[in-house]
C-alpha atoms as a PDB file:
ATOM      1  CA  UNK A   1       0.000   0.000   0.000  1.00  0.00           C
ATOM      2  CA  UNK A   2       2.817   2.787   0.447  1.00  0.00           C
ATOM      3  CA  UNK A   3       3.096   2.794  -3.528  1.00  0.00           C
ATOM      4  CA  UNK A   4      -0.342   4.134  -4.068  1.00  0.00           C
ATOM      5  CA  UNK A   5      -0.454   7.760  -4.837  1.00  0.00           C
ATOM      6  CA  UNK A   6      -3.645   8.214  -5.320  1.00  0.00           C
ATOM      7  CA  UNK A   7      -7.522   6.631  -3.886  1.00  0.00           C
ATOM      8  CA  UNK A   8     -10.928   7.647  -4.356  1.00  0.00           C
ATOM      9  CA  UNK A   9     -13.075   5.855  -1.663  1.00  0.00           C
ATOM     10  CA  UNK A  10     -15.673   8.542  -1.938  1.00  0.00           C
ATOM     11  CA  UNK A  11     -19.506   7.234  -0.667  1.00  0.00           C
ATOM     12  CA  UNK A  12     -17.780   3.564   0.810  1.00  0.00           C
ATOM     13  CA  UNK A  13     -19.632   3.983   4.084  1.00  0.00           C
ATOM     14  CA  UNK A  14     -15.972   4.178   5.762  1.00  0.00           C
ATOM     15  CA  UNK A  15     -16.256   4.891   9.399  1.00  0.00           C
ATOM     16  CA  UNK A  16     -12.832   4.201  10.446  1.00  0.00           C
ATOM     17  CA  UNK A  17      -9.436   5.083   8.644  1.00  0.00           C
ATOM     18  CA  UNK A  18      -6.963   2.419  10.497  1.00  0.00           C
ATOM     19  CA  UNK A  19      -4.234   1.344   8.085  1.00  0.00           C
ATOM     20  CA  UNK A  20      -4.526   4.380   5.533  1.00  0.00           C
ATOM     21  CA  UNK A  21      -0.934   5.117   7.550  1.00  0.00           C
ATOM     22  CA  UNK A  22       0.572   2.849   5.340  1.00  0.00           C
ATOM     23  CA  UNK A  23       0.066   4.643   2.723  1.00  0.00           C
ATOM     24  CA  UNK A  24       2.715   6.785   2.711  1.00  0.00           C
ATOM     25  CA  UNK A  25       3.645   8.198  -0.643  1.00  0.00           C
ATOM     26  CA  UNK A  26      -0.542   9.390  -1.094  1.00  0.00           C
ATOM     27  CA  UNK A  27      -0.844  12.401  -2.769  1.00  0.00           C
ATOM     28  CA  UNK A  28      -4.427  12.795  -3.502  1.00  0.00           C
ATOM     29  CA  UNK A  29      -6.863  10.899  -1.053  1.00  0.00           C
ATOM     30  CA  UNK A  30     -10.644  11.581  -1.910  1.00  0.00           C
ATOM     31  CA  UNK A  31     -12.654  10.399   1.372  1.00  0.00           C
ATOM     32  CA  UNK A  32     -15.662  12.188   0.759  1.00  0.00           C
ATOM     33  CA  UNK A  33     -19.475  11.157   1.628  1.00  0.00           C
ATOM     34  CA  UNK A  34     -18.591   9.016   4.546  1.00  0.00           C
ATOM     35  CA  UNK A  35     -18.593   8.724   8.449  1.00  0.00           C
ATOM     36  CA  UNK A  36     -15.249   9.755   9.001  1.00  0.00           C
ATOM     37  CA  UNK A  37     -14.917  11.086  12.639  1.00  0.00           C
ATOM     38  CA  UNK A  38     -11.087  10.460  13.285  1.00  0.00           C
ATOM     39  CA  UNK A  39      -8.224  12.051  11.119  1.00  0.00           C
ATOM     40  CA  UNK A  40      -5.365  10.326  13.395  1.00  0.00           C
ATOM     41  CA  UNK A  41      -4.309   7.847  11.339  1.00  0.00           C
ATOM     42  CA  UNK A  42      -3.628  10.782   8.362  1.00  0.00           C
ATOM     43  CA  UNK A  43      -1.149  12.595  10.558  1.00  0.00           C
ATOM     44  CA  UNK A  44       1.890  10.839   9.192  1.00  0.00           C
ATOM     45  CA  UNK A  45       1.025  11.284   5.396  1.00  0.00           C
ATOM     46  CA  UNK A  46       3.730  13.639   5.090  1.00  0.00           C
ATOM     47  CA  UNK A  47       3.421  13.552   1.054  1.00  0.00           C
ATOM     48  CA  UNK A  48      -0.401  14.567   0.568  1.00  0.00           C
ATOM     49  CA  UNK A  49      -1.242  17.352  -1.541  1.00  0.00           C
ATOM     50  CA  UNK A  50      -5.060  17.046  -1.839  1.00  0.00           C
ATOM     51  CA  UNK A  51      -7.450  15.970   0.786  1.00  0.00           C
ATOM     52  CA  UNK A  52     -11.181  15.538   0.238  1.00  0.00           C
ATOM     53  CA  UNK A  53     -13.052  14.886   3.446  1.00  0.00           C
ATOM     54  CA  UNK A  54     -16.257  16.456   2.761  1.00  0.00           C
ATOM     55  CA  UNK A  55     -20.001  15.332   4.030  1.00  0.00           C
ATOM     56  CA  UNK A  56     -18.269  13.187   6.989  1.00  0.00           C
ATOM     57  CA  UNK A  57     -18.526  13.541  10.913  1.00  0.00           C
ATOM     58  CA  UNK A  58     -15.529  15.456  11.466  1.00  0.00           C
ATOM     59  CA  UNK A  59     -15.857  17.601  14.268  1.00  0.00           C
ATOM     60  CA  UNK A  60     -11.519  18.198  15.256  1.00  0.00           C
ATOM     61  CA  UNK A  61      -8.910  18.436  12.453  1.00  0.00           C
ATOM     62  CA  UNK A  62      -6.166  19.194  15.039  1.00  0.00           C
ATOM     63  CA  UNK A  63      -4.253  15.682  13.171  1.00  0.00           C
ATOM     64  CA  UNK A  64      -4.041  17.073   9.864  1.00  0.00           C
ATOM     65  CA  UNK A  65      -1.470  20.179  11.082  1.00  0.00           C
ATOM     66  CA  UNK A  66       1.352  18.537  10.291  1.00  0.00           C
ATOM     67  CA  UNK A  67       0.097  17.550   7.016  1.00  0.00           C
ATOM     68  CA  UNK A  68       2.828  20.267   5.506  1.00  0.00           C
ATOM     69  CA  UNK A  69       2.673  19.489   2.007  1.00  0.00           C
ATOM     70  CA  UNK A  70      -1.673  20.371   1.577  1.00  0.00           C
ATOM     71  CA  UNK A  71      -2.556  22.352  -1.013  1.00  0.00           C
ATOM     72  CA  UNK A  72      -5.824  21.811  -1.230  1.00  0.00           C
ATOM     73  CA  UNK A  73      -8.564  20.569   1.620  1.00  0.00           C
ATOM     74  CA  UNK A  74     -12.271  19.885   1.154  1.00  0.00           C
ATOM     75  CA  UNK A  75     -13.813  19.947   4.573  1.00  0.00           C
ATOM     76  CA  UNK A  76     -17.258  20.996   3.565  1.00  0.00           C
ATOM     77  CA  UNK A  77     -20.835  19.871   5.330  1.00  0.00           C
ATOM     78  CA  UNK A  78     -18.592  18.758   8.832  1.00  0.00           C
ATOM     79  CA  UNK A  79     -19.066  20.043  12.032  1.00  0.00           C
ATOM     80  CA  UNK A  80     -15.814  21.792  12.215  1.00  0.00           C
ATOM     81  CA  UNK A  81     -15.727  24.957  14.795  1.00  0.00           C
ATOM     82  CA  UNK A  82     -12.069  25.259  14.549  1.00  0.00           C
ATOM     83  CA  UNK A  83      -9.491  25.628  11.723  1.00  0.00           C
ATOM     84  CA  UNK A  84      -6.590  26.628  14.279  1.00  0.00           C
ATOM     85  CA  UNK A  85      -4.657  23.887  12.641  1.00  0.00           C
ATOM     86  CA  UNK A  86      -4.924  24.805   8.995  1.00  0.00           C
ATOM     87  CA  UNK A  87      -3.203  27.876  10.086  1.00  0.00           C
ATOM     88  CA  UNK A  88      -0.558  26.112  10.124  1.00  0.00           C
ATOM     89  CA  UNK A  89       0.074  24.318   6.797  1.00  0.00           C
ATOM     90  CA  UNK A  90       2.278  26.893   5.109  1.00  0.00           C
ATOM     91  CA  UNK A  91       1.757  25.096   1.436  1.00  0.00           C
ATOM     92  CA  UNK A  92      -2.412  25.146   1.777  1.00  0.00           C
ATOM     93  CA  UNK A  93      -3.529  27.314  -1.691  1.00  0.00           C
ATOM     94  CA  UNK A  94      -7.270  25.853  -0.879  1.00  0.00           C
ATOM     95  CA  UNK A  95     -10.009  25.113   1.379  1.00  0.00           C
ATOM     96  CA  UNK A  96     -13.803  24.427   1.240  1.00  0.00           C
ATOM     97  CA  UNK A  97     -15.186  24.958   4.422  1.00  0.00           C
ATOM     98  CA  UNK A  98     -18.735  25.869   3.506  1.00  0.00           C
ATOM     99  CA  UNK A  99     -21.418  24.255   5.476  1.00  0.00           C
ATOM    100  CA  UNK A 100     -19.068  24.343   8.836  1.00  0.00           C
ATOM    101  CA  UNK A 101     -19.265  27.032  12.081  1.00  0.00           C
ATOM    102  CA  UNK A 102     -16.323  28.386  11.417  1.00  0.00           C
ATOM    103  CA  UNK A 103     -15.519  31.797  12.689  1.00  0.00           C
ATOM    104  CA  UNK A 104     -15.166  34.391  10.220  1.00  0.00           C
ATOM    105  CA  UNK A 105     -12.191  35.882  12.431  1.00  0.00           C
ATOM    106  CA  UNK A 106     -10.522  32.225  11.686  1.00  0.00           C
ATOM    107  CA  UNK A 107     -12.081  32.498   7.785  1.00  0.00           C
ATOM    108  CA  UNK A 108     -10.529  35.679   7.372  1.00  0.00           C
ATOM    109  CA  UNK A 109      -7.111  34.422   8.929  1.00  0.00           C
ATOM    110  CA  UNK A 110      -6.709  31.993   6.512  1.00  0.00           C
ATOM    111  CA  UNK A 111      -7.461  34.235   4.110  1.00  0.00           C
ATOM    112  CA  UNK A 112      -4.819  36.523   4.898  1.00  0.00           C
ATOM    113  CA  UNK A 113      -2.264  33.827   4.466  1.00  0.00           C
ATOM    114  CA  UNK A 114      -3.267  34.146   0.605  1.00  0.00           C
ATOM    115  CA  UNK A 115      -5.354  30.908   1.014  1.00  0.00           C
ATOM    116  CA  UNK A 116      -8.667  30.876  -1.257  1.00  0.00           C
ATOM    117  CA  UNK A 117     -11.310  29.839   1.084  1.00  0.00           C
ATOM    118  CA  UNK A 118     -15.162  28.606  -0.161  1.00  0.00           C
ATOM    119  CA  UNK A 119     -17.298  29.535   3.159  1.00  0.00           C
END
């Protein structure tokens, strides 16, 4: 599994993401349209550029800070309150957070880092 660079597993009814930490060379992981609480086991995908986690039960996305290669997050239709940690992912171009309660002190934050943000 650490050769795959890319997986769609959009609308798979995936609750839980244990062993997607093997996959280590992802790029592009499209996890969209499922129950998908926990983003733990995405912390160490140091390689990921695009991340698609939208219409899921994602409430904390405190796991996905160190994901310092993102360039482009879908978090849309979650129940995110807090986007502290996308403040710091230097490389982020992108993020959908529309259908969250986000701030728009935190919106306009990430804004001012120069990232285009769909609220």
């Amino acid at each position: 599994m650490e050769d795959l660079d890319e997986i769609e597993l959009s609308e798979s009814e995936i609750d839980d993401l244990d062993g997607v930490e093997y996959c280590i060379h992802m790029v592009s992981l499209d996890l969209s349209f499922n129950r998908i609480y926990d983003l733990l086991p995405l912390a160490g995908l140091s390689c990921l550029q695009e991340l698609n986690l939208s219409n899921n039960q994602i409430e904390y996305i405190d796991d996905i800070s160190n994901l310092q290669q993102l360039k482009s997050i879908d978090l849309s239709y979650n129940s995110i309150s807090d986007i502290l940690p996308l403040l710091e992912i230097e490389t982020l171009e992108y993020a959908d957070l529309t259908g969250n309660n986000v701030s728009s002190l935190q919106i306009d934050e990430l804004r001012e880092m120069g990232v285009t943000v769909d609220y």
